[in-house]
N, C-alpha and C. Protein backbone atom coordinates (compact mmCIF):
# COMPACT_ATOMS: atom_id res chain seq x y z
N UNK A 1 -2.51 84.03 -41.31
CA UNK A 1 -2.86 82.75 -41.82
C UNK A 1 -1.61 81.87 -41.85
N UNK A 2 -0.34 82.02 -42.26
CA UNK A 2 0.88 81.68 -42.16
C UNK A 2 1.22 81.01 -41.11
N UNK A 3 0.95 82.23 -39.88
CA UNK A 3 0.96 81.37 -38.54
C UNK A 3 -0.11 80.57 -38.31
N UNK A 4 -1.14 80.01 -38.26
CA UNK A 4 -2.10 79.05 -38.40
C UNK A 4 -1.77 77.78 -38.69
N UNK A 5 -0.91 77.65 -40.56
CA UNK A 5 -0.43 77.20 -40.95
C UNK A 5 0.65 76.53 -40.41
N UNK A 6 1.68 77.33 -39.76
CA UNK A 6 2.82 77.22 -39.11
C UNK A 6 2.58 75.77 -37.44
N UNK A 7 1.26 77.00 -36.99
CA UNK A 7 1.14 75.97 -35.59
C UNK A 7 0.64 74.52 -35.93
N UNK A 8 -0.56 74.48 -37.13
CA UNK A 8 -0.73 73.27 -37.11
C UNK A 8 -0.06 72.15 -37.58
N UNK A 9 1.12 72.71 -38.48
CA UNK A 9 2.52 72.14 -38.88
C UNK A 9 3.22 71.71 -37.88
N UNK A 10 3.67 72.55 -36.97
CA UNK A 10 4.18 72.12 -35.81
C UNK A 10 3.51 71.18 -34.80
N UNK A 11 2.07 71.19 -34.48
CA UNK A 11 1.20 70.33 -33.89
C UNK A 11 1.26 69.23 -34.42
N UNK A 12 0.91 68.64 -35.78
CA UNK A 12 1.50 67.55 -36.61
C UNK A 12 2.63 67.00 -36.32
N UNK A 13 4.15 67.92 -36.26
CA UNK A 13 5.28 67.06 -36.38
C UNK A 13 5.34 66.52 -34.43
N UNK A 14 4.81 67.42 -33.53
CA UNK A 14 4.37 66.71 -32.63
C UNK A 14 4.30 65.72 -32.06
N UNK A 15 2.94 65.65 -32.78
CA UNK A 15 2.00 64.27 -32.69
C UNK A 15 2.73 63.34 -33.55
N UNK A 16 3.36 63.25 -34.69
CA UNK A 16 4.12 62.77 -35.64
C UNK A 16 5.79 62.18 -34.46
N UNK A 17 6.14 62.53 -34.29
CA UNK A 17 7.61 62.59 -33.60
C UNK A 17 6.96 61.81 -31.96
N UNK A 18 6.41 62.12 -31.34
CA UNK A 18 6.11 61.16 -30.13
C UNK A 18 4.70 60.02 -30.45
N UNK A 19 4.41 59.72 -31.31
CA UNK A 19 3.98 58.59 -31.79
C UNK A 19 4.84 57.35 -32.54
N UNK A 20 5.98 58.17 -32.92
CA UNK A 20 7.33 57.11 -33.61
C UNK A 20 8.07 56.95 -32.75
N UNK A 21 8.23 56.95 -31.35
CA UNK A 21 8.88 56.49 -30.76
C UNK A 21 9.42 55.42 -31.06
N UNK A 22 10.39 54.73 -30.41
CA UNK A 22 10.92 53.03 -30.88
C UNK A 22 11.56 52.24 -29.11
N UNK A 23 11.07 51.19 -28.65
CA UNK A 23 11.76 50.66 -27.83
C UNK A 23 12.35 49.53 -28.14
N UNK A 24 13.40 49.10 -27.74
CA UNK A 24 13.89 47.76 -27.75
C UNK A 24 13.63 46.70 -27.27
N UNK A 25 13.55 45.34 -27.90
CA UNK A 25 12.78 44.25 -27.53
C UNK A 25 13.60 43.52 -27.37
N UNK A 26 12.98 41.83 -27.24
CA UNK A 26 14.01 40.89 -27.17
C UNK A 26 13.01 39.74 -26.18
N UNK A 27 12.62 38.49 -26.75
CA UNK A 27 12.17 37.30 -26.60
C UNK A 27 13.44 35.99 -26.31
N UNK A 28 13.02 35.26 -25.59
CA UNK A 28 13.78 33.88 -24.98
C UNK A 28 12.67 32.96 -25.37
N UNK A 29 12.71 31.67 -26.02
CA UNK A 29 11.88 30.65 -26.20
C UNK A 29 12.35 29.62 -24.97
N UNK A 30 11.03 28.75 -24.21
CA UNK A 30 11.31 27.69 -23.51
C UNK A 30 10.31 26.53 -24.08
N UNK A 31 11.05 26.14 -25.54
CA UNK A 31 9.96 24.77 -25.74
C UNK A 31 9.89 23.64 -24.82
N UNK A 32 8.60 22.58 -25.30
CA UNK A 32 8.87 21.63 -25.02
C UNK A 32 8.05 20.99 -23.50
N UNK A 33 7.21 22.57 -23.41
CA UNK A 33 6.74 21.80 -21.67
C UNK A 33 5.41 20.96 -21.90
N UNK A 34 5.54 19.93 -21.00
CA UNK A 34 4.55 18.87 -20.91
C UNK A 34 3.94 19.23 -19.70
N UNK A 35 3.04 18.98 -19.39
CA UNK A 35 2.08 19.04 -17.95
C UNK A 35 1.36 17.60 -17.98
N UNK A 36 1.73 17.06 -17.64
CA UNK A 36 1.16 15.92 -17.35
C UNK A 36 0.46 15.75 -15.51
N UNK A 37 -1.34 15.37 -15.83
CA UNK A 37 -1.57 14.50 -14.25
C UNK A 37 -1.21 13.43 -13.80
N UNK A 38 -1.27 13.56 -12.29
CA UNK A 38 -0.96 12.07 -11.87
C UNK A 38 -2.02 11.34 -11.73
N UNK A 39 -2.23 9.83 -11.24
CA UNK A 39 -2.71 9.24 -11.46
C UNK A 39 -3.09 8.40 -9.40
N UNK A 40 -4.16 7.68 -9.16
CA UNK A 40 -4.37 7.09 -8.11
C UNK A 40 -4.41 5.81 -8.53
N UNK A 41 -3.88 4.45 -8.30
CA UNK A 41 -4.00 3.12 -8.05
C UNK A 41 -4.00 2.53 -7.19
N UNK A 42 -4.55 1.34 -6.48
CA UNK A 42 -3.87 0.50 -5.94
C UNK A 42 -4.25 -1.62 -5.96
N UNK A 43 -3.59 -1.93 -5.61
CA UNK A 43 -3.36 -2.97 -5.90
C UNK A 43 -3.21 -4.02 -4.81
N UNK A 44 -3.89 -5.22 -4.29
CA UNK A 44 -3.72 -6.23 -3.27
C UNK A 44 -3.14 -7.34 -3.64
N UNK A 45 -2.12 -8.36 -2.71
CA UNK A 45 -1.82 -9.69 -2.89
C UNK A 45 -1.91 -10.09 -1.38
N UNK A 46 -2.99 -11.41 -1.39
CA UNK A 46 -3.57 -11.95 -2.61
C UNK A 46 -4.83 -11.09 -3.09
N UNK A 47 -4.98 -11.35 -4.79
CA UNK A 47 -5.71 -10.33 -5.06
C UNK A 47 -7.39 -11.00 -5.15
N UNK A 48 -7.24 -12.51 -4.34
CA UNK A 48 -8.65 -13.54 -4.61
C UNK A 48 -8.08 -14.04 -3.43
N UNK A 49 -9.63 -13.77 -2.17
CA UNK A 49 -9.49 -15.24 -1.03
C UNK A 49 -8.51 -14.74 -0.08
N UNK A 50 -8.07 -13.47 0.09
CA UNK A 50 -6.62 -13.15 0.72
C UNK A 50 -7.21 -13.23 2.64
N UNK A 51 -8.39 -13.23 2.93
CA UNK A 51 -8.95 -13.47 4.57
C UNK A 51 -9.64 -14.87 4.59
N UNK A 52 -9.68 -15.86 3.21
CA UNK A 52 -10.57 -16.85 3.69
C UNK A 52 -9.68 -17.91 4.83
N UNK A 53 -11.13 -18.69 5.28
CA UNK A 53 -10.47 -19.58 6.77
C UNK A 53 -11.81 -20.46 6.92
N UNK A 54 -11.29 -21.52 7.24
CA UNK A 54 -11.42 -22.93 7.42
C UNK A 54 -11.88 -23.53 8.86
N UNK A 55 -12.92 -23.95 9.28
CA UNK A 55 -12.61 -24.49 10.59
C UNK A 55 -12.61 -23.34 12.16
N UNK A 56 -13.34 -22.01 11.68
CA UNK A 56 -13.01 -21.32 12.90
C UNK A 56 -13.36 -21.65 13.68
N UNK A 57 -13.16 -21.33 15.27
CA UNK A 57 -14.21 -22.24 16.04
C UNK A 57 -14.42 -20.70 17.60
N UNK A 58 -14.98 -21.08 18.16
CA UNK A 58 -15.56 -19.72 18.98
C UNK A 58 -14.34 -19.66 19.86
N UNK A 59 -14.02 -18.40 19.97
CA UNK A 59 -12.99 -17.83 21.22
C UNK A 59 -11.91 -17.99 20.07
N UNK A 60 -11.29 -18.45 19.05
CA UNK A 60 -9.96 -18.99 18.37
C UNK A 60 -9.61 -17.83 17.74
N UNK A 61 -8.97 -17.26 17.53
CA UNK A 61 -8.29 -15.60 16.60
C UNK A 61 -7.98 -16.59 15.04
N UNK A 62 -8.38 -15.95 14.55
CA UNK A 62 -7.33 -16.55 13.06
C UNK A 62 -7.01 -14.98 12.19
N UNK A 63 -5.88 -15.08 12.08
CA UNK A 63 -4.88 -14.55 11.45
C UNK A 63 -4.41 -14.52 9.96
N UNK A 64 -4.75 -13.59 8.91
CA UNK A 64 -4.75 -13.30 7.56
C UNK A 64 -3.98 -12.25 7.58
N UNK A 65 -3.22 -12.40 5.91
CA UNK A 65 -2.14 -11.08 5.61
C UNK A 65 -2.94 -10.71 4.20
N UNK A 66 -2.84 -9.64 4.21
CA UNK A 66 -2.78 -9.11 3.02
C UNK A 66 -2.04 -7.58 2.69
N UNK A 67 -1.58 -7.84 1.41
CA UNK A 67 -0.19 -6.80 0.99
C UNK A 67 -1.20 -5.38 0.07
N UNK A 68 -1.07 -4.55 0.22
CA UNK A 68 -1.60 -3.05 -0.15
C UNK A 68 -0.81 -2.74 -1.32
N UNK A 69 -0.47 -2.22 -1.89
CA UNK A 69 0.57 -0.78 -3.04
C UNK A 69 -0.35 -0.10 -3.53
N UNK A 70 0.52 1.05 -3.25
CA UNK A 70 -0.02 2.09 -4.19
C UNK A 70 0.97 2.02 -5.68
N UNK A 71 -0.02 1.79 -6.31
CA UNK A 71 0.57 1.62 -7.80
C UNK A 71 0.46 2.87 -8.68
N UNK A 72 0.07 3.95 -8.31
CA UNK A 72 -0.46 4.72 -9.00
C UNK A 72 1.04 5.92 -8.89
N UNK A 73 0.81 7.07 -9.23
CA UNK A 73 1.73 8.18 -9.57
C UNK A 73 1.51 9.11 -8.17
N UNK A 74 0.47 9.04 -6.96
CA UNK A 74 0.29 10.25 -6.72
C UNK A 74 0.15 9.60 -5.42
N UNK A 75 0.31 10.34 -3.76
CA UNK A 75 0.28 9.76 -2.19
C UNK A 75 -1.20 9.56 -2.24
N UNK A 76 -1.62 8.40 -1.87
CA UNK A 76 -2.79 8.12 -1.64
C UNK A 76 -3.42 7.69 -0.32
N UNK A 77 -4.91 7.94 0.10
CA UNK A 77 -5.21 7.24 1.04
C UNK A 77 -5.85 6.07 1.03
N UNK A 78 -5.41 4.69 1.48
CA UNK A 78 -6.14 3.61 1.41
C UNK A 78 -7.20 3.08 2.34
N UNK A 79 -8.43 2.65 2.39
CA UNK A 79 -9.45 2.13 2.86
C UNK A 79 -10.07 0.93 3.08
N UNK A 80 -10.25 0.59 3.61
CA UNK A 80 -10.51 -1.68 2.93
C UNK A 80 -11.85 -1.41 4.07
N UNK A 81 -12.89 -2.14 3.07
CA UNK A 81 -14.40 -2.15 3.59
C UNK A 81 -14.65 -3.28 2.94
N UNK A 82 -15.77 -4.08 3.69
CA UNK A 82 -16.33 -5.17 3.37
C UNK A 82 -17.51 -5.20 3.01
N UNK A 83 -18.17 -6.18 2.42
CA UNK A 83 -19.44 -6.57 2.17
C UNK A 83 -19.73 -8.36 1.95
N UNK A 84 -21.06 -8.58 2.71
CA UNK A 84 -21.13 -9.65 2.23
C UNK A 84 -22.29 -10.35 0.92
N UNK A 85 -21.64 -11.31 0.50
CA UNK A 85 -22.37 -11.48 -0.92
C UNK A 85 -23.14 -12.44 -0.87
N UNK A 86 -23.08 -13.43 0.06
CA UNK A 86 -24.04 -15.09 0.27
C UNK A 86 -23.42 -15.03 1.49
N UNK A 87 -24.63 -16.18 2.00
CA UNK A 87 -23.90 -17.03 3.34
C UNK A 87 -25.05 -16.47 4.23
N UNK A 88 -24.52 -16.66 5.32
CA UNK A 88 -25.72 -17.37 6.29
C UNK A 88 -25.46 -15.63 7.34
N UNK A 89 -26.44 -14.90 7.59
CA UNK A 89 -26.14 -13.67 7.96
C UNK A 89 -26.25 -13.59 9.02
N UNK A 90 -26.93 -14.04 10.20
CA UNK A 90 -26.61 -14.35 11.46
C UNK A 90 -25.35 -15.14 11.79
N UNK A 91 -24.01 -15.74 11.27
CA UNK A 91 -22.89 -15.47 10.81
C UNK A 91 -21.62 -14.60 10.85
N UNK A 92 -22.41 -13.58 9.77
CA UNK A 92 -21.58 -12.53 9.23
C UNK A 92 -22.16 -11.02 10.67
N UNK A 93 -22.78 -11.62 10.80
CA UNK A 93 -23.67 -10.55 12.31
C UNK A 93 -22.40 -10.71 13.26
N UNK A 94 -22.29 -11.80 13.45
CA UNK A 94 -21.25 -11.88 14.95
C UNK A 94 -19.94 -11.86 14.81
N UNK A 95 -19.41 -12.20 13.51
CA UNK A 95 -18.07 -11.93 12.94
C UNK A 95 -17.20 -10.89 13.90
N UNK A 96 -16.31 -10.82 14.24
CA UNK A 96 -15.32 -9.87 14.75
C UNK A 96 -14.15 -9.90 13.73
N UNK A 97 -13.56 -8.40 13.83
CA UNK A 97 -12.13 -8.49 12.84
C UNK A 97 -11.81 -7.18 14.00
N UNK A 98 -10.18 -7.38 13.69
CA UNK A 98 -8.75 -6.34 14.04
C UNK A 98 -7.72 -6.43 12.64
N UNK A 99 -7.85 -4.87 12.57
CA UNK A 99 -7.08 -4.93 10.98
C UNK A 99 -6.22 -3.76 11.50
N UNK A 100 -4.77 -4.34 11.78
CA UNK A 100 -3.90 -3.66 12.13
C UNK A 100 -2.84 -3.59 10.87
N UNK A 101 -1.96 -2.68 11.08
CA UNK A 101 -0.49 -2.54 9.90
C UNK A 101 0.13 -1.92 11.13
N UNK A 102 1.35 -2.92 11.39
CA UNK A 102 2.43 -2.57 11.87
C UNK A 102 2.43 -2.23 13.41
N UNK A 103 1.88 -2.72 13.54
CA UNK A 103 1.20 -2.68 15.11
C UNK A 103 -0.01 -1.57 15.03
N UNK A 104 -0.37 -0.33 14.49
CA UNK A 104 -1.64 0.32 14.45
C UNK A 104 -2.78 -0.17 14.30
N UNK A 105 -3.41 0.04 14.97
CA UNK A 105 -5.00 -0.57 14.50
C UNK A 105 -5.52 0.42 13.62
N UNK A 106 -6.11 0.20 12.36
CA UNK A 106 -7.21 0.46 11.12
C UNK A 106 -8.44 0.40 11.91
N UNK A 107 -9.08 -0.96 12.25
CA UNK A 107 -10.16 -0.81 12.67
C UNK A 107 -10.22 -2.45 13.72
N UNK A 108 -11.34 -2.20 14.79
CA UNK A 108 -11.60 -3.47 15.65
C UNK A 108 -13.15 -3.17 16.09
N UNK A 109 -13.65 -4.11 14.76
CA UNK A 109 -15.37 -4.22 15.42
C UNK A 109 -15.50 -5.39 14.64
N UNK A 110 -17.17 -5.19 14.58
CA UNK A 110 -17.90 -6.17 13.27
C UNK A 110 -17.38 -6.01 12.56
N UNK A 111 -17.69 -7.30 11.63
CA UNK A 111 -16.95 -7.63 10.41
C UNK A 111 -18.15 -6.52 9.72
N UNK A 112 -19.16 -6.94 9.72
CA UNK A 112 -20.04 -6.36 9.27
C UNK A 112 -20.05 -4.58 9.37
N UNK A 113 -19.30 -4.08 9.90
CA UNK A 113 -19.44 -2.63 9.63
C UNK A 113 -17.79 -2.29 9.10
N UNK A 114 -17.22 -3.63 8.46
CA UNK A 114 -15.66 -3.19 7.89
C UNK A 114 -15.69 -1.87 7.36
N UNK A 115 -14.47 -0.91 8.46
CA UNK A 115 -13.98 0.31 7.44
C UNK A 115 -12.96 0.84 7.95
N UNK A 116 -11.72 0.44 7.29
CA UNK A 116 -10.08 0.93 8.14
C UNK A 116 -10.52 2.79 8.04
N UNK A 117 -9.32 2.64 9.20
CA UNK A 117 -8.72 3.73 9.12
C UNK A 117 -8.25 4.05 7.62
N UNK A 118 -7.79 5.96 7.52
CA UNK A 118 -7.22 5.69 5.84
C UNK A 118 -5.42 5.26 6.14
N UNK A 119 -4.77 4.49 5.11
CA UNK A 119 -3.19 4.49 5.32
C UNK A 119 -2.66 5.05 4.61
N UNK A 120 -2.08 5.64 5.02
CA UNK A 120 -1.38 6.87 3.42
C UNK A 120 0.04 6.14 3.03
N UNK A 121 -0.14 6.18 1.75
CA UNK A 121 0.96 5.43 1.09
C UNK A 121 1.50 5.97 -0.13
N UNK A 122 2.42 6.09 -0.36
CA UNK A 122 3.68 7.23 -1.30
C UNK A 122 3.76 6.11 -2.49
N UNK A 123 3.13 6.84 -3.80
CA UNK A 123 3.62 6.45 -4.81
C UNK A 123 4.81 5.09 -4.68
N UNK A 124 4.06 3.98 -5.09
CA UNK A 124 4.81 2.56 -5.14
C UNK A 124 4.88 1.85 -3.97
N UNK A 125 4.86 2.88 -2.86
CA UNK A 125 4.60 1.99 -1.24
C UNK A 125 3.87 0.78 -1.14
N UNK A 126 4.50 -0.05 -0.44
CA UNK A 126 3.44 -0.92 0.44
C UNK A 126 3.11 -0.90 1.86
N UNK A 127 1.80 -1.75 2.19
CA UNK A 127 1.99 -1.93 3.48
C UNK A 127 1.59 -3.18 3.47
N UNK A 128 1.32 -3.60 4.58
CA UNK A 128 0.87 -5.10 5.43
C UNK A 128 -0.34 -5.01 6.04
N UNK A 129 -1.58 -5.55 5.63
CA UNK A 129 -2.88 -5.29 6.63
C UNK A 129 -3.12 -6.50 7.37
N UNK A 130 -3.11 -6.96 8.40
CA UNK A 130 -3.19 -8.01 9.24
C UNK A 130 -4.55 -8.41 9.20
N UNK A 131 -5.53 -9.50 9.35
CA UNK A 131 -6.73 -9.07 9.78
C UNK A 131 -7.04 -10.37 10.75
N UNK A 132 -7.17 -10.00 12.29
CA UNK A 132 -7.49 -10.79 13.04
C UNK A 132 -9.03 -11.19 12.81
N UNK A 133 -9.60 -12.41 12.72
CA UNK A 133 -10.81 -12.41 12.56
C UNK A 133 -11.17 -13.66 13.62
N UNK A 134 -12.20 -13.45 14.17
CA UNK A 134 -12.93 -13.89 15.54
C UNK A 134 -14.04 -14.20 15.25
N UNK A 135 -14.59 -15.34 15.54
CA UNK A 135 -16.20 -16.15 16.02
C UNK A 135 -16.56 -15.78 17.93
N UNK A 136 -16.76 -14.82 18.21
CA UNK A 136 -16.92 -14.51 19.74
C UNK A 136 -17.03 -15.58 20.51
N UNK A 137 -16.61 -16.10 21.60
CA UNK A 137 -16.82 -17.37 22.54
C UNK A 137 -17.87 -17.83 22.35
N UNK A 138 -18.82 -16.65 22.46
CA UNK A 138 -20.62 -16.39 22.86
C UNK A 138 -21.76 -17.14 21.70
N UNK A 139 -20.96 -17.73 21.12
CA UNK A 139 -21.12 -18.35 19.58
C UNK A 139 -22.16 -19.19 19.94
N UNK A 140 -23.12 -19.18 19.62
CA UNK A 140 -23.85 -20.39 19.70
C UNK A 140 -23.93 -21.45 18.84
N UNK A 141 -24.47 -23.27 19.12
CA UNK A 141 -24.27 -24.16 18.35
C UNK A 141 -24.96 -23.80 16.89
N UNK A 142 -26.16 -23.18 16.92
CA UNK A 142 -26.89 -22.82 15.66
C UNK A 142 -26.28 -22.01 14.34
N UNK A 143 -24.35 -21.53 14.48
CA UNK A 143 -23.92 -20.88 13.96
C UNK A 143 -23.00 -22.44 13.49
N UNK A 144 -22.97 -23.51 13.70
CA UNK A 144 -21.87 -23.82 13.71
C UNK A 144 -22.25 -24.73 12.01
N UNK A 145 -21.05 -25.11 11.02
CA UNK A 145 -21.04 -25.33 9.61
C UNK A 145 -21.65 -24.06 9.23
N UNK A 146 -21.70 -22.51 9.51
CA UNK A 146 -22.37 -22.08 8.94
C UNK A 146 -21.45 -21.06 8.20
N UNK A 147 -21.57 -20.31 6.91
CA UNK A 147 -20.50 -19.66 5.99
C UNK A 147 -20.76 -18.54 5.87
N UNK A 148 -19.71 -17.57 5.62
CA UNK A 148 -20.07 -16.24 4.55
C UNK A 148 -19.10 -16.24 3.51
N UNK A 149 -19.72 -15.78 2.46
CA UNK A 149 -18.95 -15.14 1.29
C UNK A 149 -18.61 -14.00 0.94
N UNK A 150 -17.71 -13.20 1.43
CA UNK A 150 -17.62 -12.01 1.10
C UNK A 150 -16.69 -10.92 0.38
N UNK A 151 -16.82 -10.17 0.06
CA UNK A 151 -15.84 -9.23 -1.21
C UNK A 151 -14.97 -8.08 0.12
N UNK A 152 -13.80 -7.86 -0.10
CA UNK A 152 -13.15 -6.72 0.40
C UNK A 152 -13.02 -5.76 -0.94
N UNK A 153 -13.36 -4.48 -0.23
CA UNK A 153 -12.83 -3.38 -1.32
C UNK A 153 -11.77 -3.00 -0.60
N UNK A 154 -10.74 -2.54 -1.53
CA UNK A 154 -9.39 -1.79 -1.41
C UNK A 154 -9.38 -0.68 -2.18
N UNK A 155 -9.87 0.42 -1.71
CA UNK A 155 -10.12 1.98 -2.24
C UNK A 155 -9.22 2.87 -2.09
N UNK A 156 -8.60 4.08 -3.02
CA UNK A 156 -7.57 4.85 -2.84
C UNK A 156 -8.16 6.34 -3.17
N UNK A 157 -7.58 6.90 -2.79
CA UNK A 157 -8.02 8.06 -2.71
C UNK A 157 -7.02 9.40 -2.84
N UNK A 158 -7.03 9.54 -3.52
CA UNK A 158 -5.63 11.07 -3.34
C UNK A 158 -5.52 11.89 -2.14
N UNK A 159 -4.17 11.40 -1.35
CA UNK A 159 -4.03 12.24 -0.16
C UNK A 159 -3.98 14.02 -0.39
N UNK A 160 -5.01 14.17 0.66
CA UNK A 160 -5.11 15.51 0.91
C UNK A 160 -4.27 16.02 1.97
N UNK A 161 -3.33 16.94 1.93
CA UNK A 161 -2.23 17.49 3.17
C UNK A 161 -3.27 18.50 3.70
């Protein structure tokens, strides 16, 4: 019985003795981190009227600037699409535009199906969008005093690599 006694004494200090083990530790703090997102903007000048024109007449190019930034925090892609809001739509039907930056062409059709290319532009960038706009030769007199009113969107988009 002694020995009984004995082994399960010893089984105890055992289990007792490799359960108290001890390792050494030791922590480093790094306060203070922020994670902040970025952000997409952008911004036109002029930001009212920046393609209107006066007096076009058939076969004549007329020539508009307008200035792009990306105002925002993050590379974006820019887009410029049109729509029209009033005005006389057989008009806005025959409209021609060329919307180049920097000698590239964005886009060269109808006004009516406006939709650049995208321009990718780096946090604070600008560019220059040209927009040639055309009454086709082929113009007939029934177009002539006749108007459109229309809105450009300038859309950004977070560049995807």
């Amino acid at each position: 019985m002694k020995r009984i006694y004995s082994f399960a004494a010893g089984i105890a200090l055992v289990v007792c003795v490799s359960g108290a083990s001890a390792y050494f530790t030791a922590q480093s703090q790094v306060p203070d981190n922020v994670i902040r997102s970025g952000n997409v903007a952008v911004a036109s000048v002029p930001a009212t009227s920046a393609i209107s024109a006066e007096g076009l007449a058939p076969g004549v190019p007329v020539t508009r600037a307008m200035t792009v930034r990306n105002t925002g925090s993050l590379t974006s892609d820019i887009v410029v699409t049109g729509a029209k809001k009033m005005g006389i739509t057989a008009f806005y039907d025959v409209l021609e535009v060329r919307v180049t930056n920097g000698g590239r062409v964005l886009y060269d059709g109808p006004m009516k199906s406006l939709k650049t290319e995208p321009l990718t532009l780096q946090a604070g960038q600008a560019a220059e969008l040209r927009f040639e706009i055309t009454l086709p030769a082929s113009a007939s007199n029934t177009l002539a005093d006749s108007y459109v009113r229309m809105t450009l969107y300038v859309d950004a988009e977070q560049h995807r690599s």
